[in-house]
Protein backbone atom coordinates (compact mmCIF):
# COMPACT_ATOMS: atom_id res chain seq x y z
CA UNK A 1 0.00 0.00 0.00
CA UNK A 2 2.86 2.40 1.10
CA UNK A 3 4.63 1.70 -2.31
CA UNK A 4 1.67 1.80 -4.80
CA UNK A 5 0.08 5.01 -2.98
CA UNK A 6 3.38 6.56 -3.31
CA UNK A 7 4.12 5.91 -7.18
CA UNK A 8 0.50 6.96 -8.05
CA UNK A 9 0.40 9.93 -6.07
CA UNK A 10 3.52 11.79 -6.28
CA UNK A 11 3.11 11.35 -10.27
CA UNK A 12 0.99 14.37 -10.56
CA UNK A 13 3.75 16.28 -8.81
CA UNK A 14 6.78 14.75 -10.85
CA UNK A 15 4.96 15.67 -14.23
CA UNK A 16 4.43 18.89 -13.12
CA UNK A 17 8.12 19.44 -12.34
CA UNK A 18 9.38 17.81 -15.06
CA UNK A 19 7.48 19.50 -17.67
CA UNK A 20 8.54 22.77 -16.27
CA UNK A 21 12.29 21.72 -16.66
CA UNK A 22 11.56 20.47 -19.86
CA UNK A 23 9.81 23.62 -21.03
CA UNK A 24 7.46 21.35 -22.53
CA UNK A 25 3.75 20.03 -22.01
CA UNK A 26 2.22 16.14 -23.14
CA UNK A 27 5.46 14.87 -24.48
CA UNK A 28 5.58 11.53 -23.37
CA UNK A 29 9.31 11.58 -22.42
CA UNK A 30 8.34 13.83 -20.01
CA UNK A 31 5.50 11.44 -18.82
CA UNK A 32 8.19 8.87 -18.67
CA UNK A 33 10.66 10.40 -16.85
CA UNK A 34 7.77 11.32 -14.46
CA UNK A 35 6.73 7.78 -14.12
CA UNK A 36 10.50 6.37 -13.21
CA UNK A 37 10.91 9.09 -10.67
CA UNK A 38 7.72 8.65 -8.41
CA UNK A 39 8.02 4.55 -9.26
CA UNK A 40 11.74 5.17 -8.19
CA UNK A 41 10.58 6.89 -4.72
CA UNK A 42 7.71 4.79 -3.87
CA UNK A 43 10.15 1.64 -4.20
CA UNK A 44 13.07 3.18 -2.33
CA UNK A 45 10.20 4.08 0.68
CA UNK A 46 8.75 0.75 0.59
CA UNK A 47 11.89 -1.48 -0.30
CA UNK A 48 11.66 -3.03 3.65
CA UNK A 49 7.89 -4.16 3.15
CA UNK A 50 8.41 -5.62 -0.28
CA UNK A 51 11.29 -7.66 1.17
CA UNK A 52 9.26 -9.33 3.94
CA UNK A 53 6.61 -10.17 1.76
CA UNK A 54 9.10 -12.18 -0.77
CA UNK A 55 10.74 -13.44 2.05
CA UNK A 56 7.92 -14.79 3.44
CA UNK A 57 6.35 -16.01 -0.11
CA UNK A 58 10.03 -18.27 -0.55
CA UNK A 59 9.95 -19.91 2.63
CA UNK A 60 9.28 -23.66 2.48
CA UNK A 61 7.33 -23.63 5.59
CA UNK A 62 5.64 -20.22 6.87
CA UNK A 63 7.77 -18.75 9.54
CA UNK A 64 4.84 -15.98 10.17
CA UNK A 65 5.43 -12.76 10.09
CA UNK A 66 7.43 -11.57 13.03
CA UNK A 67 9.80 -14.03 13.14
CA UNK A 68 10.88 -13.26 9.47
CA UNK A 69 11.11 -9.84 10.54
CA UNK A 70 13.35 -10.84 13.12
CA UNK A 71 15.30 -13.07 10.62
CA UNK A 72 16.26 -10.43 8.36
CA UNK A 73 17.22 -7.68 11.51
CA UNK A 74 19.19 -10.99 12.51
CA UNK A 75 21.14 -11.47 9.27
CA UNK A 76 21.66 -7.70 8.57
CA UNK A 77 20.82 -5.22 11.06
CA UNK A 78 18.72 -1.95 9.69
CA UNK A 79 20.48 -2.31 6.31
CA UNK A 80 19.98 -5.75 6.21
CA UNK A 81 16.04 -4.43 5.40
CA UNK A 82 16.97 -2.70 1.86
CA UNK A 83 18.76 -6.31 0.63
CA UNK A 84 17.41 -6.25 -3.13
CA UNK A 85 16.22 -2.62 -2.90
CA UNK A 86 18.60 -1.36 -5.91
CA UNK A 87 16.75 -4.45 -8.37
CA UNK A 88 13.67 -3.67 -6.58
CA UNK A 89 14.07 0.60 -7.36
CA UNK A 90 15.21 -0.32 -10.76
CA UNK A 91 11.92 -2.48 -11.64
CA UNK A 92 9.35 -0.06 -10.12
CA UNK A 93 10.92 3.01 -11.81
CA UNK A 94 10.52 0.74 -14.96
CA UNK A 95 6.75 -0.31 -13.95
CA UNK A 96 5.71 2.85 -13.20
CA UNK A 97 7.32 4.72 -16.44
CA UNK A 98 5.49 2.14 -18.81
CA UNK A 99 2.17 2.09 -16.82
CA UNK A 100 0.84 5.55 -15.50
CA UNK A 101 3.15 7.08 -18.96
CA UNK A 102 1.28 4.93 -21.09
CA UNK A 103 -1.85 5.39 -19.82
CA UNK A 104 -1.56 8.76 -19.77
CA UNK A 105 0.01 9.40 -23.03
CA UNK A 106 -2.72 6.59 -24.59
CA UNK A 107 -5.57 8.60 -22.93
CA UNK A 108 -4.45 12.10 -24.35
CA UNK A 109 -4.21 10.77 -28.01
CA UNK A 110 -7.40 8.70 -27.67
CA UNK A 111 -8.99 12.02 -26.57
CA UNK A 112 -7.53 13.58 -29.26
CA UNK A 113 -8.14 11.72 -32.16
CA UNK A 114 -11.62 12.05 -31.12
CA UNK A 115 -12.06 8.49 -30.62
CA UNK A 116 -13.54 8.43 -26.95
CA UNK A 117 -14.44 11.19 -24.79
CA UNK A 118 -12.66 11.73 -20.94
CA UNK A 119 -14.44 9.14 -19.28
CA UNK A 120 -14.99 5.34 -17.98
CA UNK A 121 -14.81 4.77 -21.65
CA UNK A 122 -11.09 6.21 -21.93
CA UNK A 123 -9.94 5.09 -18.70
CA UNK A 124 -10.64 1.28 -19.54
CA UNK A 125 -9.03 1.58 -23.19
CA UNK A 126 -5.81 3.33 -21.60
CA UNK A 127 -5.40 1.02 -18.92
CA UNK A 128 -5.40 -2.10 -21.08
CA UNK A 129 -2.74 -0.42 -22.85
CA UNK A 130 -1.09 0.40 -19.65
CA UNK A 131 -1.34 -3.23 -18.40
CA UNK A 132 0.36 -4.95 -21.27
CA UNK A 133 3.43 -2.31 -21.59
CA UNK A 134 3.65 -2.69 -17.62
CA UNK A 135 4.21 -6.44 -17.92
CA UNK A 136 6.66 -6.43 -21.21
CA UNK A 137 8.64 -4.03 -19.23
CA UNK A 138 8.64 -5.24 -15.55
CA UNK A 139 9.01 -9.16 -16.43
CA UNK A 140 12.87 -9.03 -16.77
CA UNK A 141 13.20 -6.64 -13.36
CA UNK A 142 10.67 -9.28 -11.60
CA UNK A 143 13.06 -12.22 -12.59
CA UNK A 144 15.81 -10.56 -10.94
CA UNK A 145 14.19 -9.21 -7.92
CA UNK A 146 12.91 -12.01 -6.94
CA UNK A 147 16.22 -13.98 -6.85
CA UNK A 148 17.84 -11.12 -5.93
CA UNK A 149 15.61 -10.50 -2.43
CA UNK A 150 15.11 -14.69 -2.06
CA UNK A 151 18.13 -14.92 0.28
CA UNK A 152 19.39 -17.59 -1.76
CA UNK A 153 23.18 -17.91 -1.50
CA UNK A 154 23.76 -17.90 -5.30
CA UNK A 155 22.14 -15.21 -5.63
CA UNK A 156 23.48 -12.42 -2.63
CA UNK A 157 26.52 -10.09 -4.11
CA UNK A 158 25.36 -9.92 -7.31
CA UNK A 159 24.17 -7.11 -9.14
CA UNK A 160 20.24 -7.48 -11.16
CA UNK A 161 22.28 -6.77 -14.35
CA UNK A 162 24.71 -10.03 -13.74
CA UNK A 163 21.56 -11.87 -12.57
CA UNK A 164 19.80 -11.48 -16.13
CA UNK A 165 23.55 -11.72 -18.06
CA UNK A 166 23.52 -15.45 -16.32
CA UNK A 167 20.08 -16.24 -16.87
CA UNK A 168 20.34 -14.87 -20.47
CA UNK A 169 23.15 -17.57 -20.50
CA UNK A 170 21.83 -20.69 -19.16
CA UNK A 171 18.66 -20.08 -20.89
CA UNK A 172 19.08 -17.69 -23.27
CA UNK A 173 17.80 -14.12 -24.46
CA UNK A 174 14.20 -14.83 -23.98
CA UNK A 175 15.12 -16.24 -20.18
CA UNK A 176 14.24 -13.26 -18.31
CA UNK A 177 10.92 -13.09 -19.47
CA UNK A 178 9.96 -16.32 -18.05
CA UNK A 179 6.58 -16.23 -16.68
CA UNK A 180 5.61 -12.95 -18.65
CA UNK A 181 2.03 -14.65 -19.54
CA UNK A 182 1.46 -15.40 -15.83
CA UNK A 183 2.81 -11.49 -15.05
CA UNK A 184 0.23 -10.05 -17.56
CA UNK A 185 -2.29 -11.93 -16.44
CA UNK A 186 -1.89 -11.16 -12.69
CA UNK A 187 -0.98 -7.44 -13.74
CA UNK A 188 -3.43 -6.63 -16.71
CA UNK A 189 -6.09 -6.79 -14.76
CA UNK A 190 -4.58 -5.32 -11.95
CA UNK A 191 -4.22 -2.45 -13.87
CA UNK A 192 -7.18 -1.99 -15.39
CA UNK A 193 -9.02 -1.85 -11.80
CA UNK A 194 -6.39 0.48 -10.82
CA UNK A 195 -6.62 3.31 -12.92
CA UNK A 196 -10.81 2.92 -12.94
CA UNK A 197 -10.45 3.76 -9.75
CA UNK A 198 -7.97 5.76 -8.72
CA UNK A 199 -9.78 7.86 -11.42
CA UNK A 200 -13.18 7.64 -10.04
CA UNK A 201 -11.34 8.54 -6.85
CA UNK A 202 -9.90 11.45 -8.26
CA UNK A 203 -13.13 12.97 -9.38
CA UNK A 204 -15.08 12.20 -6.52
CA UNK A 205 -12.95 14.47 -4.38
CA UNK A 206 -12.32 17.39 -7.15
CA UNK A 207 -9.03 16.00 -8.77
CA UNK A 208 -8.39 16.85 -12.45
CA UNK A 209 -8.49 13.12 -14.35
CA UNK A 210 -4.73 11.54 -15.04
């Protein structure tokens, strides 16, 4: 919740900025960058939580909660809690510049062309959009995260870019994207709910739409 509040929410506010840098308004490199900063920040904020939960989704047999909390203070101390959080910063930025940017930029030229009008209509064409180029883009960063934060000794000391160069090796260039079907599936939909509501949200207390 901390992480996907925070990628969602502060995108408003990194468009804003960004576009004033930029000098420029509805380019979608500056919707991009946009996304992979407040992606970048939510992830960097919610690194600890995201490592519990794959901790906790690797184990064999459920430790519960608090001792795997205790398990990773054990092994690491306070840093020991951002193990994985570079792969994990690097996939969200990623995730978040290919969804919200996508939907976005999909939106504005849908409106545009004159195709749909700003509405439920718009938001659910966009967001299928945005839930396919989420999952083409995130699939590689998920493969290495997920080894990456595992605790698995193979896989500790090692950057996420020497984690996909091995994969790519063993199994080759198409390796990373192992499960991408399962991804989209799970994150698709995911996405389309998402952005239906956070948009309904957003009118319902006197936000502009995305």
């Amino acid at each position: 919740m901390v992480y996907a509040g925070l990628r969602l929410g502060c995108y408003d506010f990194a468009k804003e900025n960004v576009e004033a840098a930029l000098g420029v308004r509805g380019t979608l490199a500056g919707k991009v960058a946009a996304g992979a900063l407040s992606g970048a920040f939510g992830s960097a904020v919610g690194s600890p939580t995201e490592l519990l939960k794959v901790r906790i989704q690797s184990q064999t047999s459920s430790s519960g909660l608090l001792r795997t909390a205790a398990e990773i203070t054990r092994e690491g101390g306070a840093v020991g809690w951002f193990r994985g959080a570079i792969p994990f910063v690097q996939r969200s930025s990623a995730l978040t510049a290919a969804q919200v940017a996508s939907y976005d930029h999909t939106k504005q030229l849908l409106i545009a062309s004159g195709a749909v009008v700003e509405g439920s209509g718009a938001h659910l064409l966009s967001s299928m959009v945005a839930g396919f180029a989420a999952a083409a883009v995130s699939t590689p960063f998920d493969f290495a995260k997920s080894r990456l934060m595992s605790g698995r000794p193979e896989y500790q000391g090692i950057t996420s870019t020497e984690c996909l160069r091995r994969a790519v090796v063993s199994g080759g260039l198409l390796a990373p994207y192992r499960g991408f079907v399962p991804n989209w599936l799970r994150i698709g939909p995911h996405t389309v709910v998402t952005f239906l509501v956070y948009e309904r949200l957003r009118a319902m207390v006197g936000f502009a739409p995305v």
